[in-house]
PDB file of N, CA and C in Angstrom:
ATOM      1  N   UNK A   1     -49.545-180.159 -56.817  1.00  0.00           N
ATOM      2  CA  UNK A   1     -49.448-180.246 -58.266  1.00  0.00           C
ATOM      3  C   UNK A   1     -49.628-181.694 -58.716  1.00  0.00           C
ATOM      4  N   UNK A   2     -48.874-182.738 -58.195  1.00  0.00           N
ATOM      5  CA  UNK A   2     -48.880-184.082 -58.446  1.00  0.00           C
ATOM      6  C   UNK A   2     -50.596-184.408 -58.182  1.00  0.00           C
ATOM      7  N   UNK A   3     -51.213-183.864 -57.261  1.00  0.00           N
ATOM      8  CA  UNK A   3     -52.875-184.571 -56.866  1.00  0.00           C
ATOM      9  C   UNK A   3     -53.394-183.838 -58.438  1.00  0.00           C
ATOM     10  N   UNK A   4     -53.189-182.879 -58.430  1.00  0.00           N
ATOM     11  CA  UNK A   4     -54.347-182.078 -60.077  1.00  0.00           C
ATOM     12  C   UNK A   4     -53.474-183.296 -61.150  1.00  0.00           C
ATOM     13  N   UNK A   5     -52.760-183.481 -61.683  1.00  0.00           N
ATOM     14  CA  UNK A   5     -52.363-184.080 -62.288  1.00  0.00           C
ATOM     15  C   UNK A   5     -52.640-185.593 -62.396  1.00  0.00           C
ATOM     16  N   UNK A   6     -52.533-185.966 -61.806  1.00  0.00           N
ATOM     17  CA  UNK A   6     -52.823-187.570 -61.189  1.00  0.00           C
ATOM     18  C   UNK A   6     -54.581-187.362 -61.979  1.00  0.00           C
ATOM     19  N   UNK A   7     -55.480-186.428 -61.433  1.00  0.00           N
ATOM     20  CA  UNK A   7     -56.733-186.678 -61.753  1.00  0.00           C
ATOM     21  C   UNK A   7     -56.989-186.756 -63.403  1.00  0.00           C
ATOM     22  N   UNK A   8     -58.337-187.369 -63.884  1.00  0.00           N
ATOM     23  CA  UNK A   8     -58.610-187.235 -65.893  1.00  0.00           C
ATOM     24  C   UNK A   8     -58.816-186.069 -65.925  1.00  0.00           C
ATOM     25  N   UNK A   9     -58.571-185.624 -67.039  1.00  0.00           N
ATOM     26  CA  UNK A   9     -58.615-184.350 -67.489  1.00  0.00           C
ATOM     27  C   UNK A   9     -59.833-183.854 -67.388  1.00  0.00           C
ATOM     28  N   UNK A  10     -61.272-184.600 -67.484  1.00  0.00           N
ATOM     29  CA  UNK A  10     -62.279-184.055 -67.159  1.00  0.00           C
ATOM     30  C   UNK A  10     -62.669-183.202 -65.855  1.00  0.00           C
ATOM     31  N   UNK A  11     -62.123-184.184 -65.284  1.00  0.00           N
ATOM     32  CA  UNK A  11     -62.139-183.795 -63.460  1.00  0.00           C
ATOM     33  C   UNK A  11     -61.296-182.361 -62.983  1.00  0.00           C
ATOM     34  N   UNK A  12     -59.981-182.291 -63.743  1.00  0.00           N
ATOM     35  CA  UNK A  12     -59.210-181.088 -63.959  1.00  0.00           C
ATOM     36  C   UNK A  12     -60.065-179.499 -64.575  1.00  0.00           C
ATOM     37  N   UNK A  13     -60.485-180.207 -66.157  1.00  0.00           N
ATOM     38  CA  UNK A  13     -61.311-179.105 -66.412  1.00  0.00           C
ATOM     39  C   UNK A  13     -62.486-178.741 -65.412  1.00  0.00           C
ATOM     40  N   UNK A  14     -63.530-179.412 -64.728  1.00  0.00           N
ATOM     41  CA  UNK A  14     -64.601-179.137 -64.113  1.00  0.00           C
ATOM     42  C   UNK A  14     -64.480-178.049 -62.736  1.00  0.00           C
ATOM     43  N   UNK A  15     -62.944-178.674 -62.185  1.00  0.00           N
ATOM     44  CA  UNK A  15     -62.615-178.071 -61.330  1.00  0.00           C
ATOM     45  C   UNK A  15     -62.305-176.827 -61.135  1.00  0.00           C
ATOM     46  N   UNK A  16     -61.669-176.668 -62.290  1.00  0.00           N
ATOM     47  CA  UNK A  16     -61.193-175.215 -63.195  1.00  0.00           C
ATOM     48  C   UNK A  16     -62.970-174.506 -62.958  1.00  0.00           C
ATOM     49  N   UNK A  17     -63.585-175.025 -63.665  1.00  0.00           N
ATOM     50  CA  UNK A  17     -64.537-173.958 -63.752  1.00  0.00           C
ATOM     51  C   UNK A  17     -64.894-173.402 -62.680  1.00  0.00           C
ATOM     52  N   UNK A  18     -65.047-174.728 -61.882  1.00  0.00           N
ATOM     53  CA  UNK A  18     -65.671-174.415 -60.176  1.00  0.00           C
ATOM     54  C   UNK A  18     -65.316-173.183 -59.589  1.00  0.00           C
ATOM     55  N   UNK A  19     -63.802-173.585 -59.718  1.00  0.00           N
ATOM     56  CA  UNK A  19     -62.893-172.463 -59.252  1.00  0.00           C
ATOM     57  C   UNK A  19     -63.024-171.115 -59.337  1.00  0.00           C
ATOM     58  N   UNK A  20     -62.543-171.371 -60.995  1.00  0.00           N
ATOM     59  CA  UNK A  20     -63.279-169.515 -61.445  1.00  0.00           C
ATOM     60  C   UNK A  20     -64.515-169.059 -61.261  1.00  0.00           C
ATOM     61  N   UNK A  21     -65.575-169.687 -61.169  1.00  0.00           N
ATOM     62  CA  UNK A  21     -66.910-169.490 -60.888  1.00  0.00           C
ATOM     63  C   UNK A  21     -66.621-169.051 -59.687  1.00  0.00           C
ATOM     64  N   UNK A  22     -66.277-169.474 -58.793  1.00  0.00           N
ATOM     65  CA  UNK A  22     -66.635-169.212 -57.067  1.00  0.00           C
ATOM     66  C   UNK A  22     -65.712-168.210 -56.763  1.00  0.00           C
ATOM     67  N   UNK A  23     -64.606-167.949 -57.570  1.00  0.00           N
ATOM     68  CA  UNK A  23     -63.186-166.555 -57.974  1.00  0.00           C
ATOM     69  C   UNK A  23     -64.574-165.077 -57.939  1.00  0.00           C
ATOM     70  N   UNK A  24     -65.479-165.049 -59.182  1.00  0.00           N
ATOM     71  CA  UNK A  24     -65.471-164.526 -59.830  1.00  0.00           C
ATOM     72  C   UNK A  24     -67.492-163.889 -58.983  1.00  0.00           C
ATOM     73  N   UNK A  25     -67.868-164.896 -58.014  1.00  0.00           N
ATOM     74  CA  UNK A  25     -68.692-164.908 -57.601  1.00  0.00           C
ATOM     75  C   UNK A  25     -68.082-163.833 -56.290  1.00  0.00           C
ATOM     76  N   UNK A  26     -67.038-164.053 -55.744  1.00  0.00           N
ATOM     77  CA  UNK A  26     -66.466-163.611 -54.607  1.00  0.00           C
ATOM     78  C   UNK A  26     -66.417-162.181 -54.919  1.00  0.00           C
ATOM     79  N   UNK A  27     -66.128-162.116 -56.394  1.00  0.00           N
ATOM     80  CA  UNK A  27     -65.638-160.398 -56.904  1.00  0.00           C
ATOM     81  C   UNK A  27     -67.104-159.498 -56.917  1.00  0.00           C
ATOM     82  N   UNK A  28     -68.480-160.237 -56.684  1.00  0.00           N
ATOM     83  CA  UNK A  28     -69.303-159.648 -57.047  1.00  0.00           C
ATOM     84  C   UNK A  28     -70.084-159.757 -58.609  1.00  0.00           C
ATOM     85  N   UNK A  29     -69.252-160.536 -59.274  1.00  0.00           N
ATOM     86  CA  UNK A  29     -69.690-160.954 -60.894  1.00  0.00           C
ATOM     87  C   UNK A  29     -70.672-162.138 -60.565  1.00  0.00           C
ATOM     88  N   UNK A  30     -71.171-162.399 -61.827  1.00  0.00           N
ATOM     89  CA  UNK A  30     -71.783-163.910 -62.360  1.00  0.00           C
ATOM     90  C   UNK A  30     -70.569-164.795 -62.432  1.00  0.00           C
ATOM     91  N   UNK A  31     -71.287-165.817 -61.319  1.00  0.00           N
ATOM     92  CA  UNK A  31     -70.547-166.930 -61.403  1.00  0.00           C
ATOM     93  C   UNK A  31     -70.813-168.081 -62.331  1.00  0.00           C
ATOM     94  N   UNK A  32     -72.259-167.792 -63.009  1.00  0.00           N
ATOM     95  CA  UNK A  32     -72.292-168.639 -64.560  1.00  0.00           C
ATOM     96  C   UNK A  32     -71.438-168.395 -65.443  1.00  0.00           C
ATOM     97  N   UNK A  33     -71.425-167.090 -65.780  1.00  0.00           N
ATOM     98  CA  UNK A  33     -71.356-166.604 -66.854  1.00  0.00           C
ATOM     99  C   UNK A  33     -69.929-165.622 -66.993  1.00  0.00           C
ATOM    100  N   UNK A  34     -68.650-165.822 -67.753  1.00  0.00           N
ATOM    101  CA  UNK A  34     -67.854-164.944 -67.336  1.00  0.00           C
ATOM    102  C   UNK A  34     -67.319-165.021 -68.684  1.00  0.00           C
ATOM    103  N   UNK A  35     -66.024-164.072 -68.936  1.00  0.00           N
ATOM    104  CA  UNK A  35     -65.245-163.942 -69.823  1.00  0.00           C
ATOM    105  C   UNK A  35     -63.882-164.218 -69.764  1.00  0.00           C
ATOM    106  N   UNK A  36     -62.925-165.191 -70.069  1.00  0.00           N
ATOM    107  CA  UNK A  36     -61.539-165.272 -69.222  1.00  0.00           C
ATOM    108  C   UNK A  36     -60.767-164.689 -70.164  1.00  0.00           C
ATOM    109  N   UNK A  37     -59.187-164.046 -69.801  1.00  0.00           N
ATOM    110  CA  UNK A  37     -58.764-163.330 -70.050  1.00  0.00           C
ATOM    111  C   UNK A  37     -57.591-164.691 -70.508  1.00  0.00           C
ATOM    112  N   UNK A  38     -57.481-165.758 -70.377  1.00  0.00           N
ATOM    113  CA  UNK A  38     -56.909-167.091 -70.755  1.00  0.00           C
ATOM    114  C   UNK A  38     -57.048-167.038 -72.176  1.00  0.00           C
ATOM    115  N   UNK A  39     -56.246-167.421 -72.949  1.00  0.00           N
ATOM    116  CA  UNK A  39     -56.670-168.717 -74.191  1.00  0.00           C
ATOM    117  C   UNK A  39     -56.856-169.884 -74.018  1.00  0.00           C
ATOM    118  N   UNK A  40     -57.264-170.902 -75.357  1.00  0.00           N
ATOM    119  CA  UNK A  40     -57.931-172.472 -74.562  1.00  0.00           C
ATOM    120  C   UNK A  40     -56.416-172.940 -74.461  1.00  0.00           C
ATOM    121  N   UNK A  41     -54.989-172.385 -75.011  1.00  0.00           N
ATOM    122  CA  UNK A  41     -53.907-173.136 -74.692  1.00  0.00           C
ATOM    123  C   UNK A  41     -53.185-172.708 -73.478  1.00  0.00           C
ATOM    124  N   UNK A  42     -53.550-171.431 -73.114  1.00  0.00           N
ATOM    125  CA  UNK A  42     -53.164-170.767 -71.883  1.00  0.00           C
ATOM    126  C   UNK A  42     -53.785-171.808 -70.944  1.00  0.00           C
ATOM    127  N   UNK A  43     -55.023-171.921 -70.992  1.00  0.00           N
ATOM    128  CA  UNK A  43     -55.954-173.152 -70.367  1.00  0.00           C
ATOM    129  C   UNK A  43     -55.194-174.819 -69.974  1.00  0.00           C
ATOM    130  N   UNK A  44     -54.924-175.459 -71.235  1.00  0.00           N
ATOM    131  CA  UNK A  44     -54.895-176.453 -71.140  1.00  0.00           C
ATOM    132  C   UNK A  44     -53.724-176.749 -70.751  1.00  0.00           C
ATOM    133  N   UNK A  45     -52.248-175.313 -71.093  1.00  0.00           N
ATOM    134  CA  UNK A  45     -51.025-175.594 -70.263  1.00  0.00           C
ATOM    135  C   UNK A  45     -51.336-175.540 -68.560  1.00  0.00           C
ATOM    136  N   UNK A  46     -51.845-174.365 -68.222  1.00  0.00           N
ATOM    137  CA  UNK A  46     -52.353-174.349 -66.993  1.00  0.00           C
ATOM    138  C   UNK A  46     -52.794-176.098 -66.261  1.00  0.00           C
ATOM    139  N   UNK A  47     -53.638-176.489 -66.819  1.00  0.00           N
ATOM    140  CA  UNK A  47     -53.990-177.874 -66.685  1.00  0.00           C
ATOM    141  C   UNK A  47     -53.579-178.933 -66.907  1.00  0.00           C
ATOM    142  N   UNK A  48     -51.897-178.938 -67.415  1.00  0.00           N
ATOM    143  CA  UNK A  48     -51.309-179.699 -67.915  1.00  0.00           C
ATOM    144  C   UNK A  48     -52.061-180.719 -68.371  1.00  0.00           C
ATOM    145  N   UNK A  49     -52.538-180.841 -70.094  1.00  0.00           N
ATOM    146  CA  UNK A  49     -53.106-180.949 -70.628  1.00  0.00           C
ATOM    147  C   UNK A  49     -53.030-180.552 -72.204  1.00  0.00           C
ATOM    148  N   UNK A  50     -52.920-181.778 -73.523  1.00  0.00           N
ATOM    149  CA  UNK A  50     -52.978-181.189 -74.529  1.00  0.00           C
ATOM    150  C   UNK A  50     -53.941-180.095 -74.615  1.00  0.00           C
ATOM    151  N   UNK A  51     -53.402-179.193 -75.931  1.00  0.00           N
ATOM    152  CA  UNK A  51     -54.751-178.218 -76.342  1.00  0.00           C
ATOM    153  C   UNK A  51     -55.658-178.908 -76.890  1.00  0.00           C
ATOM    154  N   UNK A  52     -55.229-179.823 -77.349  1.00  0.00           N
ATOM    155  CA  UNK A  52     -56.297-180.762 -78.529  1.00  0.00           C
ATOM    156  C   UNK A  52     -57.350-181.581 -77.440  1.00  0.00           C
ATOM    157  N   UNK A  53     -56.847-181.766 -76.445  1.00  0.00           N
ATOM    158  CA  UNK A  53     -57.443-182.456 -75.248  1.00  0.00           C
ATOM    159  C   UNK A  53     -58.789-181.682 -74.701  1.00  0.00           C
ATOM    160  N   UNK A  54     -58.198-180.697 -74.079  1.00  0.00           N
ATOM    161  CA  UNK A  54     -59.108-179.354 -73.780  1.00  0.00           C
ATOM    162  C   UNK A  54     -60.336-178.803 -75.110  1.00  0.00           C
ATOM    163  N   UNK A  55     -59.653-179.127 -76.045  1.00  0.00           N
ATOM    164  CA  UNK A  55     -60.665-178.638 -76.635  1.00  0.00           C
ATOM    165  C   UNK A  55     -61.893-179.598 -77.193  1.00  0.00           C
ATOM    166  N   UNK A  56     -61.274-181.300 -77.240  1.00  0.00           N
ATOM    167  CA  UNK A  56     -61.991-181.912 -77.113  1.00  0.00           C
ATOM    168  C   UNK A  56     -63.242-181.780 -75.817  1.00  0.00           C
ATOM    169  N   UNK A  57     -62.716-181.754 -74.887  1.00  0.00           N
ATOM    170  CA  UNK A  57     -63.605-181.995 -73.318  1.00  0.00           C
ATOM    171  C   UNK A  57     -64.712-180.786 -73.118  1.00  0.00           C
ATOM    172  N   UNK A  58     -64.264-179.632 -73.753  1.00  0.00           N
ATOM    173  CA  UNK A  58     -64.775-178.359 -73.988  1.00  0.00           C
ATOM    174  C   UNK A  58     -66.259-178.852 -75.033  1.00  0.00           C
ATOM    175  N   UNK A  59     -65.969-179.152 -75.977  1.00  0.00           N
ATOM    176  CA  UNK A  59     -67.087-180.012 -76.902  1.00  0.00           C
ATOM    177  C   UNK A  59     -67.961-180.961 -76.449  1.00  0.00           C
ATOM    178  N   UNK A  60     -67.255-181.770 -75.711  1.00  0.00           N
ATOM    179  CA  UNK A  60     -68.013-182.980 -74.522  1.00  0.00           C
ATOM    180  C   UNK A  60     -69.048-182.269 -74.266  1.00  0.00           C
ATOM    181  N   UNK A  61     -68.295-181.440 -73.001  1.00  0.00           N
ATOM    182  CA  UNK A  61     -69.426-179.859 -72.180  1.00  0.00           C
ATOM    183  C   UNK A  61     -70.528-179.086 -72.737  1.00  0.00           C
ATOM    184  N   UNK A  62     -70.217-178.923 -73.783  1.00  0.00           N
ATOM    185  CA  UNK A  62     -71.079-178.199 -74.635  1.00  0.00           C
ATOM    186  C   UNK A  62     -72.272-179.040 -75.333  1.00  0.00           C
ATOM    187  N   UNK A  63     -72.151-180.297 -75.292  1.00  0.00           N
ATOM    188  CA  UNK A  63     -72.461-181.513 -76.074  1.00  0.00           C
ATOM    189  C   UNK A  63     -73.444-181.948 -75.409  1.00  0.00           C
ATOM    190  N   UNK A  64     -73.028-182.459 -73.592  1.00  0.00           N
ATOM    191  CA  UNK A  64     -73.946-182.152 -72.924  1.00  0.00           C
ATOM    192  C   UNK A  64     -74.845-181.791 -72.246  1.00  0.00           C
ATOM    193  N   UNK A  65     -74.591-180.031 -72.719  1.00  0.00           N
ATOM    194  CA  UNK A  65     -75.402-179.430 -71.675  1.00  0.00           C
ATOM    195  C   UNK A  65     -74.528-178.732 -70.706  1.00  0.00           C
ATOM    196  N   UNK A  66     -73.669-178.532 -70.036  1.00  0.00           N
ATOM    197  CA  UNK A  66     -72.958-178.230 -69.163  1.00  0.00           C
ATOM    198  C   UNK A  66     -72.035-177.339 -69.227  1.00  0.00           C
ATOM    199  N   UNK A  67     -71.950-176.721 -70.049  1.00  0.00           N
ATOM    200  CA  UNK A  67     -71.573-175.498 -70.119  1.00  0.00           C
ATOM    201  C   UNK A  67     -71.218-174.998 -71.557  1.00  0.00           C
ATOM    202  N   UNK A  68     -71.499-173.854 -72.038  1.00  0.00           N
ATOM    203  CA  UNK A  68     -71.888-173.168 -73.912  1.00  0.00           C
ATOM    204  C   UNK A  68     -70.122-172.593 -73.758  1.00  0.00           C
ATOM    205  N   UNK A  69     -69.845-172.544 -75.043  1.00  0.00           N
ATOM    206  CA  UNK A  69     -67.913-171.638 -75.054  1.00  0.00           C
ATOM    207  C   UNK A  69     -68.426-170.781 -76.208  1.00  0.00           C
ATOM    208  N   UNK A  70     -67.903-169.820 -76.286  1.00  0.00           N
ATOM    209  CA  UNK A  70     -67.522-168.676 -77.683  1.00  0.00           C
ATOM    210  C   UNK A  70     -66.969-167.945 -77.704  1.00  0.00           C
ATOM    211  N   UNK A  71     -65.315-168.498 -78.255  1.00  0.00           N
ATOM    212  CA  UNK A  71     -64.047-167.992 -77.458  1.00  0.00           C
ATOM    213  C   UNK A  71     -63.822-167.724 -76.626  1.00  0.00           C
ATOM    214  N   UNK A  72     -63.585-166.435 -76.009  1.00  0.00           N
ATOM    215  CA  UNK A  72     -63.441-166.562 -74.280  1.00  0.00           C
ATOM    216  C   UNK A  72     -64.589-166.576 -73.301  1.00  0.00           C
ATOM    217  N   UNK A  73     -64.979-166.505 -74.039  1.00  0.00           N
ATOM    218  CA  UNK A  73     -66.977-166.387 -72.840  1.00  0.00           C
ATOM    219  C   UNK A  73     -67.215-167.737 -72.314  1.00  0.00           C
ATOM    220  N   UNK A  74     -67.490-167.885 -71.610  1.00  0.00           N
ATOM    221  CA  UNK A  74     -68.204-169.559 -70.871  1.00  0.00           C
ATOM    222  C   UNK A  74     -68.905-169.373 -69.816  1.00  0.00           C
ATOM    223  N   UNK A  75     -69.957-170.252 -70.168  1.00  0.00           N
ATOM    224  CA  UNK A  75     -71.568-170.397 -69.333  1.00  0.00           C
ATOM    225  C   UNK A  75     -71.705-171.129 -68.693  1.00  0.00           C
ATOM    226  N   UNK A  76     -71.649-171.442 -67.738  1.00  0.00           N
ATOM    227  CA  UNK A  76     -71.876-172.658 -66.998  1.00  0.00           C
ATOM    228  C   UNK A  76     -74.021-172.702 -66.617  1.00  0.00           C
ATOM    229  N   UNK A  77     -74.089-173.887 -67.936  1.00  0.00           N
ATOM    230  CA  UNK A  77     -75.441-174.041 -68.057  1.00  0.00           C
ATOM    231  C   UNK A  77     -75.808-175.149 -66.984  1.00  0.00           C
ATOM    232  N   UNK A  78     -75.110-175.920 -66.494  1.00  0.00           N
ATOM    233  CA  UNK A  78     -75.691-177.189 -65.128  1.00  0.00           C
ATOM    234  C   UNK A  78     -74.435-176.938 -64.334  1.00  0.00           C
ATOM    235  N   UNK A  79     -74.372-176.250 -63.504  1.00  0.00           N
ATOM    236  CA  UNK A  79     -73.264-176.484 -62.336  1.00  0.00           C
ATOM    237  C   UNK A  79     -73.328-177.498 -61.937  1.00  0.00           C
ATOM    238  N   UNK A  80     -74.536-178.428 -61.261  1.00  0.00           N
ATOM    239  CA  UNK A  80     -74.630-179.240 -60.322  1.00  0.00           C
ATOM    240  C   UNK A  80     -73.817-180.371 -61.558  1.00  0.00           C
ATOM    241  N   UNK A  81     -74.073-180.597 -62.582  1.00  0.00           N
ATOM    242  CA  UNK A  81     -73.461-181.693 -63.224  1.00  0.00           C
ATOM    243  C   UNK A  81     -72.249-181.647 -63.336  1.00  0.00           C
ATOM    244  N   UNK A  82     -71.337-180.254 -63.273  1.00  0.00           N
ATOM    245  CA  UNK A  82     -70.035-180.388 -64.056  1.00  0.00           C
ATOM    246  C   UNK A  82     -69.775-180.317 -61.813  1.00  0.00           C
ATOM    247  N   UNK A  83     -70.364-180.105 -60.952  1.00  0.00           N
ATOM    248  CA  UNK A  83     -69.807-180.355 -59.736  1.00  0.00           C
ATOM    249  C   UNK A  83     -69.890-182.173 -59.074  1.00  0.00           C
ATOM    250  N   UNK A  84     -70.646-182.558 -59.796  1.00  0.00           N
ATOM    251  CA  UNK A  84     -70.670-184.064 -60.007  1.00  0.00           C
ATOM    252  C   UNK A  84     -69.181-185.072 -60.766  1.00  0.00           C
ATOM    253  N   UNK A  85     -68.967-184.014 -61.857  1.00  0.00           N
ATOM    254  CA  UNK A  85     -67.788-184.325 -62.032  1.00  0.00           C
ATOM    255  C   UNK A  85     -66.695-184.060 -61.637  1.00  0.00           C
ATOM    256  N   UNK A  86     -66.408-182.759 -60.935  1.00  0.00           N
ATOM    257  CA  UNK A  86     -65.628-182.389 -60.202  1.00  0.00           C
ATOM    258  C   UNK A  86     -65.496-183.602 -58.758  1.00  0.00           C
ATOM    259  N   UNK A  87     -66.187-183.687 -58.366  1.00  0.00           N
ATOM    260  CA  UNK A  87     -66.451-184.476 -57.207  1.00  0.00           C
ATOM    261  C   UNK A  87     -66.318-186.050 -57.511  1.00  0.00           C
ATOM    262  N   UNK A  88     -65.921-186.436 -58.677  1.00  0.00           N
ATOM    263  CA  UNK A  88     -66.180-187.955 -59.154  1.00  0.00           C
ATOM    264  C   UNK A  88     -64.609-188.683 -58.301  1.00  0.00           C
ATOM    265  N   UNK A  89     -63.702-188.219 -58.255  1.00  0.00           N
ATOM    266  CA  UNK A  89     -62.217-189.211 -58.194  1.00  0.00           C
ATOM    267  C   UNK A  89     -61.319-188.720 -56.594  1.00  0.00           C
ATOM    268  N   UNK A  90     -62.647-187.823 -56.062  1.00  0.00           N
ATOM    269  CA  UNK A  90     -61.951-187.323 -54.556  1.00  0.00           C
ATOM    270  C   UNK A  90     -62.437-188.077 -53.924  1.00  0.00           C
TER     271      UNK A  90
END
């Protein structure tokens, strides 16, 4: 808990996705493309993390390319970039 925490919140969110992506890939689904059964505050407690935070970084993502939101739906449009960020502080 202390290592997820310790990391920026970017690195937290990216990881998150990774995660569920490769969750959701395992089940036989799209691992781009899914629907979470989360809210963005269910989210950002999970991530210990303001909501206001999350939803900023969520905008970032979307901003650059790296993944589309509409409410619970999320796309992961560049994996390799948001796994670049995932991978930035290990």
């Amino acid at each position: 808990m202390w290592q997820m925490i310790s990391q920026p919140s970017d690195v937290r969110l990216a990881c998150f996705f990774i995660t569920i992506s490769c969750k959701f890939s395992a089940q036989g689904y799209s691992p781009y493309c899914f629907k979470l059964a989360m809210s963005r505050k269910e989210i950002a407690d999970y991530l210990c993390m303001a909501n206001e935070t999350l939803s900023r970084l969520v905008s970032c993502f979307q901003q650059r390319g790296i993944l589309s939101a509409h409410g619970h739906e999320y796309c992961l449009l560049n994996p390799t970039e948001l796994a670049d960020i995932a991978e930035r502080n290990k």
